[in-house]
Every structure is written in C-alpha cells, then in structure tokens.
N, C-alpha and C. Protein backbone atom coordinates (compact mmCIF):
# COMPACT_ATOMS: atom_id res chain seq x y z
N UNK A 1 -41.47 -30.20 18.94
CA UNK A 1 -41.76 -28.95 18.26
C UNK A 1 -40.85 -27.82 18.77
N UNK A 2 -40.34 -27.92 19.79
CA UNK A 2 -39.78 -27.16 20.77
C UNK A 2 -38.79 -26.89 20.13
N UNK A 3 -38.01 -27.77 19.92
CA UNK A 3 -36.57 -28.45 19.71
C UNK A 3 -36.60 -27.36 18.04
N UNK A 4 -37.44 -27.82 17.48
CA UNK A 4 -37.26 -27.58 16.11
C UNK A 4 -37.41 -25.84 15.73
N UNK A 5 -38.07 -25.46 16.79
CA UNK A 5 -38.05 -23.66 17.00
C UNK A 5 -36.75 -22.86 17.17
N UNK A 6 -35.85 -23.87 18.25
CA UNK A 6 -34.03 -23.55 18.63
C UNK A 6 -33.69 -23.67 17.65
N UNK A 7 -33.35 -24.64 16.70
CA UNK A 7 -32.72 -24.79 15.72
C UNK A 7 -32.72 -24.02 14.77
N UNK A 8 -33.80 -23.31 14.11
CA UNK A 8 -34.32 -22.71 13.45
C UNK A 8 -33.74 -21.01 14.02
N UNK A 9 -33.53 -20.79 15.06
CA UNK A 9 -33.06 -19.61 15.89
C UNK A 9 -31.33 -19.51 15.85
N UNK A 10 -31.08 -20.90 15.99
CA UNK A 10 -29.66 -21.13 15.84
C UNK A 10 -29.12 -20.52 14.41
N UNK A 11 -29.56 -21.43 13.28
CA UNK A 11 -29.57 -20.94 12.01
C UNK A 11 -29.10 -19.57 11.51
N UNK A 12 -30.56 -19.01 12.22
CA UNK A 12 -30.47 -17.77 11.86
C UNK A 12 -29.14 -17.33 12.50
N UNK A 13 -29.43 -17.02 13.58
CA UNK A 13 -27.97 -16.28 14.30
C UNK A 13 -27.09 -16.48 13.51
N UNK A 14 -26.44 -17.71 13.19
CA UNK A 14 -25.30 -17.98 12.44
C UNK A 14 -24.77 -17.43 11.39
N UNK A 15 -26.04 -17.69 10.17
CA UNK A 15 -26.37 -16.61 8.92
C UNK A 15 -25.70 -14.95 9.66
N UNK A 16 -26.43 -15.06 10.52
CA UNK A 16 -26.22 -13.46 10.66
C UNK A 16 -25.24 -12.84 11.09
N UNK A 17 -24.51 -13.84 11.80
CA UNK A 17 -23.02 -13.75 12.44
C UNK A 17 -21.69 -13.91 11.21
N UNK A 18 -21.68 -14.74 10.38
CA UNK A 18 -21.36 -14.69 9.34
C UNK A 18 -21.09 -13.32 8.22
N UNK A 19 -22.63 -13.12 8.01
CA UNK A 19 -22.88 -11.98 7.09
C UNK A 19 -21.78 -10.63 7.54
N UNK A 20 -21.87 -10.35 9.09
CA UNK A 20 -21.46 -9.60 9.76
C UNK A 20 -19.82 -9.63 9.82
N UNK A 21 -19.61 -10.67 9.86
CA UNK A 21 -17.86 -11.05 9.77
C UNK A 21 -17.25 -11.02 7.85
N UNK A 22 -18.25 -11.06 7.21
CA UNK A 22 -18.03 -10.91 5.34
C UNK A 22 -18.06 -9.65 5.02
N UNK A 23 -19.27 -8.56 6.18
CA UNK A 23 -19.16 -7.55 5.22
C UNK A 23 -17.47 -6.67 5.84
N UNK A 24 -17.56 -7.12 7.45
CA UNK A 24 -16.33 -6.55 7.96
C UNK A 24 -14.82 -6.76 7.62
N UNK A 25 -14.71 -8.01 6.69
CA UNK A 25 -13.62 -8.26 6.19
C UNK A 25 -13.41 -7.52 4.66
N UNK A 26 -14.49 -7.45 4.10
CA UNK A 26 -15.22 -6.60 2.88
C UNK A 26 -14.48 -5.14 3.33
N UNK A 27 -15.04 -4.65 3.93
CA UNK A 27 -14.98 -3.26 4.28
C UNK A 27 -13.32 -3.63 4.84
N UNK A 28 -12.35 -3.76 5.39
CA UNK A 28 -10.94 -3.60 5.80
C UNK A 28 -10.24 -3.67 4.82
N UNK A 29 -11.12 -4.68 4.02
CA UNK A 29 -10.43 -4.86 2.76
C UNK A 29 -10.23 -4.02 1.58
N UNK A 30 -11.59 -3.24 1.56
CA UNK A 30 -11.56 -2.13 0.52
C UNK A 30 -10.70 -0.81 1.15
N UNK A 31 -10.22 -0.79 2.35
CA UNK A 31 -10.09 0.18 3.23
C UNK A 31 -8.47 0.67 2.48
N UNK A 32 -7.84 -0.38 1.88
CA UNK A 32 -5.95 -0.38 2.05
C UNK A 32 -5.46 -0.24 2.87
N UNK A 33 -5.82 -0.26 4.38
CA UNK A 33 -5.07 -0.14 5.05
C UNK A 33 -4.00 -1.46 5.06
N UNK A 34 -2.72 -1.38 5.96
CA UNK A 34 -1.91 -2.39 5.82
C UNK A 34 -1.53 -2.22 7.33
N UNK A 35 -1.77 -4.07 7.41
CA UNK A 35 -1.97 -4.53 9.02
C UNK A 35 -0.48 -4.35 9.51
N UNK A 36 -0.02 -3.57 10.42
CA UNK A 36 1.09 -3.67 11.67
C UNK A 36 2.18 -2.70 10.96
N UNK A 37 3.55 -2.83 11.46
CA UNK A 37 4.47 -1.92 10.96
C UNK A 37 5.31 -2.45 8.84
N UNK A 38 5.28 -1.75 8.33
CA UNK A 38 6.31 -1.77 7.50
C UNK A 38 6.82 -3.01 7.36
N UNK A 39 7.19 -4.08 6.20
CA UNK A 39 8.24 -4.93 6.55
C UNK A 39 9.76 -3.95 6.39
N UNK A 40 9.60 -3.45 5.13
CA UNK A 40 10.97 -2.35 4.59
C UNK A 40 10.26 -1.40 4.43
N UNK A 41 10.84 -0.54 5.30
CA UNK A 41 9.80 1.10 4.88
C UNK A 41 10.83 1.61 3.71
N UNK A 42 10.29 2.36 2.92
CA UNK A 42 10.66 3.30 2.02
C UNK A 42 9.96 4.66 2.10
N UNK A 43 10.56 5.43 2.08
CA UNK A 43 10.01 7.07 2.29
C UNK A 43 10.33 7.63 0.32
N UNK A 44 9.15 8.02 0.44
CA UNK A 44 9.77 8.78 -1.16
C UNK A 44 8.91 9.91 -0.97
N UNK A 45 9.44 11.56 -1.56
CA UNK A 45 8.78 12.10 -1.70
C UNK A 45 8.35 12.50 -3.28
N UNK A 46 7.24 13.29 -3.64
CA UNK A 46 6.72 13.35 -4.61
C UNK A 46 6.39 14.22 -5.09
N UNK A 47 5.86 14.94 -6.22
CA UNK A 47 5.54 16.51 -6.29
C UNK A 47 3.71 16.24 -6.30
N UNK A 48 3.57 15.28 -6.73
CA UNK A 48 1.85 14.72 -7.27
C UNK A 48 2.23 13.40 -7.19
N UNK A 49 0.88 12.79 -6.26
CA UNK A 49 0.83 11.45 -6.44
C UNK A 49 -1.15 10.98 -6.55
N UNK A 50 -1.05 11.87 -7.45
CA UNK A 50 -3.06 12.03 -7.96
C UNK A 50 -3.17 10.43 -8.60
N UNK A 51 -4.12 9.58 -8.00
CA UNK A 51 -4.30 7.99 -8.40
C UNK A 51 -3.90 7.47 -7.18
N UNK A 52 -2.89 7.30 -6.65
CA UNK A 52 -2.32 6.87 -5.69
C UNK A 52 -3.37 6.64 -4.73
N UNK A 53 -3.44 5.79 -4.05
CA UNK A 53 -4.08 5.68 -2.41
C UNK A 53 -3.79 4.65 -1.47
N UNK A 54 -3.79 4.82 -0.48
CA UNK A 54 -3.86 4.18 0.60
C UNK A 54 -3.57 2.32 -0.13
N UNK A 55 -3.08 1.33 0.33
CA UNK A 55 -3.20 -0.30 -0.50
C UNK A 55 -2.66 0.14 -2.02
N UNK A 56 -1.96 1.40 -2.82
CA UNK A 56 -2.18 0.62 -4.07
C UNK A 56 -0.60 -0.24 -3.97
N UNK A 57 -0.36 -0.28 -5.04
CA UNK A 57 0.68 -1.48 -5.01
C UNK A 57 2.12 -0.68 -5.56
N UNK A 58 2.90 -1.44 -5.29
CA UNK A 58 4.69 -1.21 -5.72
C UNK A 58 5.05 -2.19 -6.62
N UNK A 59 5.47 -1.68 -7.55
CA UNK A 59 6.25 -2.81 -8.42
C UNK A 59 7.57 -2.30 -8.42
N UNK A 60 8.61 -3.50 -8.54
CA UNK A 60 9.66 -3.53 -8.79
C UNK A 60 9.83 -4.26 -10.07
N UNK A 61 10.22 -3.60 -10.87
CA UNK A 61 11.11 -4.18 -12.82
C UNK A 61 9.68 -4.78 -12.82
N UNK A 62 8.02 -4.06 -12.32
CA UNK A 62 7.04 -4.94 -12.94
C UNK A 62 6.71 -6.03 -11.93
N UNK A 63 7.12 -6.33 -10.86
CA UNK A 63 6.75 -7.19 -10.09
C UNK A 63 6.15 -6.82 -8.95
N UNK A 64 5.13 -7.18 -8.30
CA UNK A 64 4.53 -6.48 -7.13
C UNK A 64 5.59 -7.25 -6.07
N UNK A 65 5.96 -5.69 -5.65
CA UNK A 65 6.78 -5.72 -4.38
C UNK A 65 6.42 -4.96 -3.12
N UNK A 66 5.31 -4.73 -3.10
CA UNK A 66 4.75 -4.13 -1.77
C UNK A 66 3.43 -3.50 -2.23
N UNK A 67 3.23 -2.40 -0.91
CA UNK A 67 2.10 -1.70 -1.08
C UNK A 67 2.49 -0.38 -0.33
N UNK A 68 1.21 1.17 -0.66
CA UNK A 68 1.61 1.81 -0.12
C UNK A 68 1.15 2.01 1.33
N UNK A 69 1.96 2.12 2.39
CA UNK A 69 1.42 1.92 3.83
C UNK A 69 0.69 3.53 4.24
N UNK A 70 1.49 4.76 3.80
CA UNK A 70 0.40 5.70 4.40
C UNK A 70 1.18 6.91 2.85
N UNK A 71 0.36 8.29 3.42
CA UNK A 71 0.50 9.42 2.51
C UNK A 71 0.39 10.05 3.38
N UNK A 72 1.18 11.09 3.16
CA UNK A 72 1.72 12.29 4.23
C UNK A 72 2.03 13.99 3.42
N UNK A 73 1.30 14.57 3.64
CA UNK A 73 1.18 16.13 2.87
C UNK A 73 2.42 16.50 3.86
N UNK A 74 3.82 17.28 3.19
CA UNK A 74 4.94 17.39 3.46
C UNK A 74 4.66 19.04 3.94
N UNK A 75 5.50 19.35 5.13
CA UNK A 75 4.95 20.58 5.88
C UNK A 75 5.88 21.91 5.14
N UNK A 76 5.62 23.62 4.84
CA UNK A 76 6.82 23.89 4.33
C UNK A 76 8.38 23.83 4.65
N UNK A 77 8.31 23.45 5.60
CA UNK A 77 9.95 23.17 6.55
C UNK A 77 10.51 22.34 5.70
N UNK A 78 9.53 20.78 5.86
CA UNK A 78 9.84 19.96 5.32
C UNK A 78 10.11 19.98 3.37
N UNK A 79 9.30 20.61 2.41
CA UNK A 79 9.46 20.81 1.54
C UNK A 79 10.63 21.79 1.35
N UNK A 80 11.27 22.84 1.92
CA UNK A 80 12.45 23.37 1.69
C UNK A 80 13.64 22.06 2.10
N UNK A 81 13.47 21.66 2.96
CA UNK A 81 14.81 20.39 3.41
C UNK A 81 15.26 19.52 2.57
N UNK A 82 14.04 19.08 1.83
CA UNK A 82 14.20 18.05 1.00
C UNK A 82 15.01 17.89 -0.13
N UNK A 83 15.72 19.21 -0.56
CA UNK A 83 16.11 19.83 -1.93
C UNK A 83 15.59 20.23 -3.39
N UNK A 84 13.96 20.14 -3.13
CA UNK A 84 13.36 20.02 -4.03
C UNK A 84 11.87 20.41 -3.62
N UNK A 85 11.69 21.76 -3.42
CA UNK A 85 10.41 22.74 -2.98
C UNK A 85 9.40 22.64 -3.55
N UNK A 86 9.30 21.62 -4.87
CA UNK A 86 8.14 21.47 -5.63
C UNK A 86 7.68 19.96 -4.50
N UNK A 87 8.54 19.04 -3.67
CA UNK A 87 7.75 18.08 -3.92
C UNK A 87 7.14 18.48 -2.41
N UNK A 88 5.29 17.71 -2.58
CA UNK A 88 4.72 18.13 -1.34
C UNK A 88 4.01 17.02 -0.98
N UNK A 89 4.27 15.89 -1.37
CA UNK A 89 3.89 14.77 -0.68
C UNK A 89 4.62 13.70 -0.40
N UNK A 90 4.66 12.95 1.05
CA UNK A 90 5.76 11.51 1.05
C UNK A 90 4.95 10.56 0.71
N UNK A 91 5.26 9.50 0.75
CA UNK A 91 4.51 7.87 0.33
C UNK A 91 5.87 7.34 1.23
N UNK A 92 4.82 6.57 2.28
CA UNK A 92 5.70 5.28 2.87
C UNK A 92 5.71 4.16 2.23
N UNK A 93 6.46 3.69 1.83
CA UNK A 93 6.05 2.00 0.86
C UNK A 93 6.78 1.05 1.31
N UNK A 94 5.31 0.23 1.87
CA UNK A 94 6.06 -0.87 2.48
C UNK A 94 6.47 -2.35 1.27
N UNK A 95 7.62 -2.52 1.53
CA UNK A 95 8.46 -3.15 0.73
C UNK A 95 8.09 -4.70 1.26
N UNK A 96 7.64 -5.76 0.69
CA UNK A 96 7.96 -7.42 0.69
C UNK A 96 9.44 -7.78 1.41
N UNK A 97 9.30 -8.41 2.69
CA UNK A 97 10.69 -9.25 2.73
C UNK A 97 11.11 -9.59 1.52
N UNK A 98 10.66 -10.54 0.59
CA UNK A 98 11.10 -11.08 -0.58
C UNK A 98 11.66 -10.39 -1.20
N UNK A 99 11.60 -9.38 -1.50
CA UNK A 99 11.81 -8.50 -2.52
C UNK A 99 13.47 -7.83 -2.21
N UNK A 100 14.42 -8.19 -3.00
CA UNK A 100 15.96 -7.82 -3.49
C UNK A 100 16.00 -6.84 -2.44
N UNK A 101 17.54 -6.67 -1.94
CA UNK A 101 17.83 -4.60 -1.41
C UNK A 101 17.86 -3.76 -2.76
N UNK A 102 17.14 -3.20 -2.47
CA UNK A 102 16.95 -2.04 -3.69
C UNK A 102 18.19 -0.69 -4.07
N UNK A 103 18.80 -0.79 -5.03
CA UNK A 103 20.40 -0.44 -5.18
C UNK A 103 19.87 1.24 -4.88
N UNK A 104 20.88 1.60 -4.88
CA UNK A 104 20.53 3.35 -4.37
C UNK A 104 20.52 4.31 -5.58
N UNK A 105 20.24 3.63 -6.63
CA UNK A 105 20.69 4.99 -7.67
C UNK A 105 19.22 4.29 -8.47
N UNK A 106 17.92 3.68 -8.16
CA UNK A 106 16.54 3.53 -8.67
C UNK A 106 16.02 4.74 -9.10
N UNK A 107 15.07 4.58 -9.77
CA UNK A 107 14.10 5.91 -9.63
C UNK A 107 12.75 5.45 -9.11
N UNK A 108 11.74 6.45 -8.77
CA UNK A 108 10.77 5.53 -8.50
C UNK A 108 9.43 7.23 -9.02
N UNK A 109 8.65 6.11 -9.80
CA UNK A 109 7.66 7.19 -10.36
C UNK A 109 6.22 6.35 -10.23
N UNK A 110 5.22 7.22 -10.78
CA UNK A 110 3.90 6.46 -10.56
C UNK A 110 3.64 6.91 -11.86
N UNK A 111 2.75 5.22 -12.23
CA UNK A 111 2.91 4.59 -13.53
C UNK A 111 1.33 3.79 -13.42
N UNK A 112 0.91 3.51 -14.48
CA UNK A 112 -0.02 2.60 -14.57
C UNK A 112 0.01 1.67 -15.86
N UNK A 113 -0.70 0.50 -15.68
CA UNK A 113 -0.58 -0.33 -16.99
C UNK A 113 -1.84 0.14 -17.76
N UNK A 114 -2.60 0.79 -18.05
CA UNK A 114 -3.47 1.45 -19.05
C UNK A 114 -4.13 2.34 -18.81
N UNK A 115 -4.70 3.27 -19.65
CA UNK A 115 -5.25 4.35 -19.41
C UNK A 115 -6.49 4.38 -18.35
N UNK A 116 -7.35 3.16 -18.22
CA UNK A 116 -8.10 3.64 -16.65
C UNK A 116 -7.53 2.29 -16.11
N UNK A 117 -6.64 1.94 -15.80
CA UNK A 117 -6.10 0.91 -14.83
C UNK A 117 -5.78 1.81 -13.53
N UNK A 118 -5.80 0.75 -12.21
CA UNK A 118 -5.44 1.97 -11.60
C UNK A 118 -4.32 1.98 -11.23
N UNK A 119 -3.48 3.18 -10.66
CA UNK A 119 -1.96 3.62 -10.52
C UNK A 119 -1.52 2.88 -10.14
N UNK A 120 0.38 2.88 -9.75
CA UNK A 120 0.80 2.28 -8.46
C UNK A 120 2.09 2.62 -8.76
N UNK A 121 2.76 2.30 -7.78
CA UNK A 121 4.42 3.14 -7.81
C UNK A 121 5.16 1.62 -8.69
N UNK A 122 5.83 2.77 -9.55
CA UNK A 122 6.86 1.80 -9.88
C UNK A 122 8.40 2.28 -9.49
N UNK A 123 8.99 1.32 -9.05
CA UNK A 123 10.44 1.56 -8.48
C UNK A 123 11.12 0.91 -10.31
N UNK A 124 12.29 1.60 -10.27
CA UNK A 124 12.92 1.18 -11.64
C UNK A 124 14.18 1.21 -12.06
N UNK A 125 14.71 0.60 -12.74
CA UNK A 125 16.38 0.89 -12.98
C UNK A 125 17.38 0.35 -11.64
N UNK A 126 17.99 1.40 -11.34
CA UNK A 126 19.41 0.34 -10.54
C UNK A 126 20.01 -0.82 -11.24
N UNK A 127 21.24 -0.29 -10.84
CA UNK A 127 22.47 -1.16 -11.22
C UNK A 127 23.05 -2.12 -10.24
N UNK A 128 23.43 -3.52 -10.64
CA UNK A 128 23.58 -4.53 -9.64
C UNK A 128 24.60 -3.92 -8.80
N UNK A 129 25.88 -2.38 -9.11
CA UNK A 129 27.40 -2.62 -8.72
C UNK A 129 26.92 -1.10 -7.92
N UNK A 130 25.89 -0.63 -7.99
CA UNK A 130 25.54 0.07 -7.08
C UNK A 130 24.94 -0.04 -5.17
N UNK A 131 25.57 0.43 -4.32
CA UNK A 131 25.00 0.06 -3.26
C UNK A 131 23.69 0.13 -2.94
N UNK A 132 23.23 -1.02 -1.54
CA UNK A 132 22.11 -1.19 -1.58
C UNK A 132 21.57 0.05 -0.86
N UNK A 133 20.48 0.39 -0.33
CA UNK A 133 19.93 1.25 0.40
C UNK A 133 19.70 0.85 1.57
N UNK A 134 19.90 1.78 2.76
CA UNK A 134 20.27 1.48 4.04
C UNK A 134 18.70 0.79 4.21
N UNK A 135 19.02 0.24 5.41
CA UNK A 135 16.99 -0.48 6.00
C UNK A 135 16.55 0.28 6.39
C-alpha cells in the first residue's frame, strides 16, 4: 500500500514539473526575445515602426530571413547624425547565416501580407553588380 502512495506522489510531481517547463517555454516564446548575439546584425533606422515588435520577422524578396533582435528610440544627437531628423527609431535585425550578403543599394520598409496580418520588415530590391554590405 505504501509503495502505491510514492508512486502516486511521483506522478504528480512530474505532471507538475512538466506543466512548469511548458508554460516557461510558452512564455519565452511569446516573449520575441532572440537567444545570444546577432548572427548578421543590421541597424536600420526608421521614422515609425508602429506593428513592429520585439521576434517579428525579416523577409528578404519574401523569404524569412531573420528576426528583429531589439528597438531602440534614437536620442536627438543621434537623430540629427543620421541625415534624416524625421527618423526616431533603430531596429537591429538579426539576419540568418543562410541568407545571401545583402547588396548595398536595398531598401528596407515595413510591410505586411494583409490588412490584420501582422507586420515585419521587408528588405527589397538590390542589384546583383552592386556591393555587398560590410558585416
């Protein structure tokens, strides 16, 4: 009878140890954060990046090629330097090893595939005879 009380204790714990490791992978997961450094950082700045957050995604010509690693409200120093005083936010985007060197004359805007889909940067254009962009 003994025996069959542990077991029954075991069980549980387990269940419960479990549950605890699902909702915590749950929750990191909804979080966007992105584990360790950058594979290819990309810095872009922006004037509005309203949709945007933390995990959404990068496409390249339509292909997911990364995600965004952080968002950074640009200081006024920094918004006069930039050449362009309207824009007031950066996006780090971390870029896929896989993913081509990205030629230097792209554009990159935020785009979505339908009216409540949600956002994500699209990188676009470049020419093959254009250079790549430094790492």
């Amino acid at each position: 009878m003994r025996n069959k009380n542990f077991n029954d204790w075991a069980v549980a714990l387990i269940v419960i140890a479990c549950s605890i490791m699902l909702f915590l992978a749950l929750a990191f997961a909804l979080s966007g954060k992105v584990l360790g450094a950058p594979s290819r950082p990309l810095r872009v700045n922006f004037h509005d990046v309203t949709g945007v957050t933390l995990g959404s995604q990068v496409k390249f010509a339509g292909a997911i090629a990364g995600k965004v690693a952080s968002i950074r409200m640009l200081t006024p120093e920094e918004r006069t330097k930039s050449g362009d005083p309207l824009n007031a936010v950066q996006l780090l985007l971390a870029i896929n090893p896989g993913v081509p060197p990205l030629p230097s004359d792209v554009s990159v805007s935020i785009a979505a595939d339908t009216l409540l889909s949600d956002k994500f940067v699209l990188v676009s254009g470049g020419s093959s005879q254009a250079t790549p962009l430094a790492a």
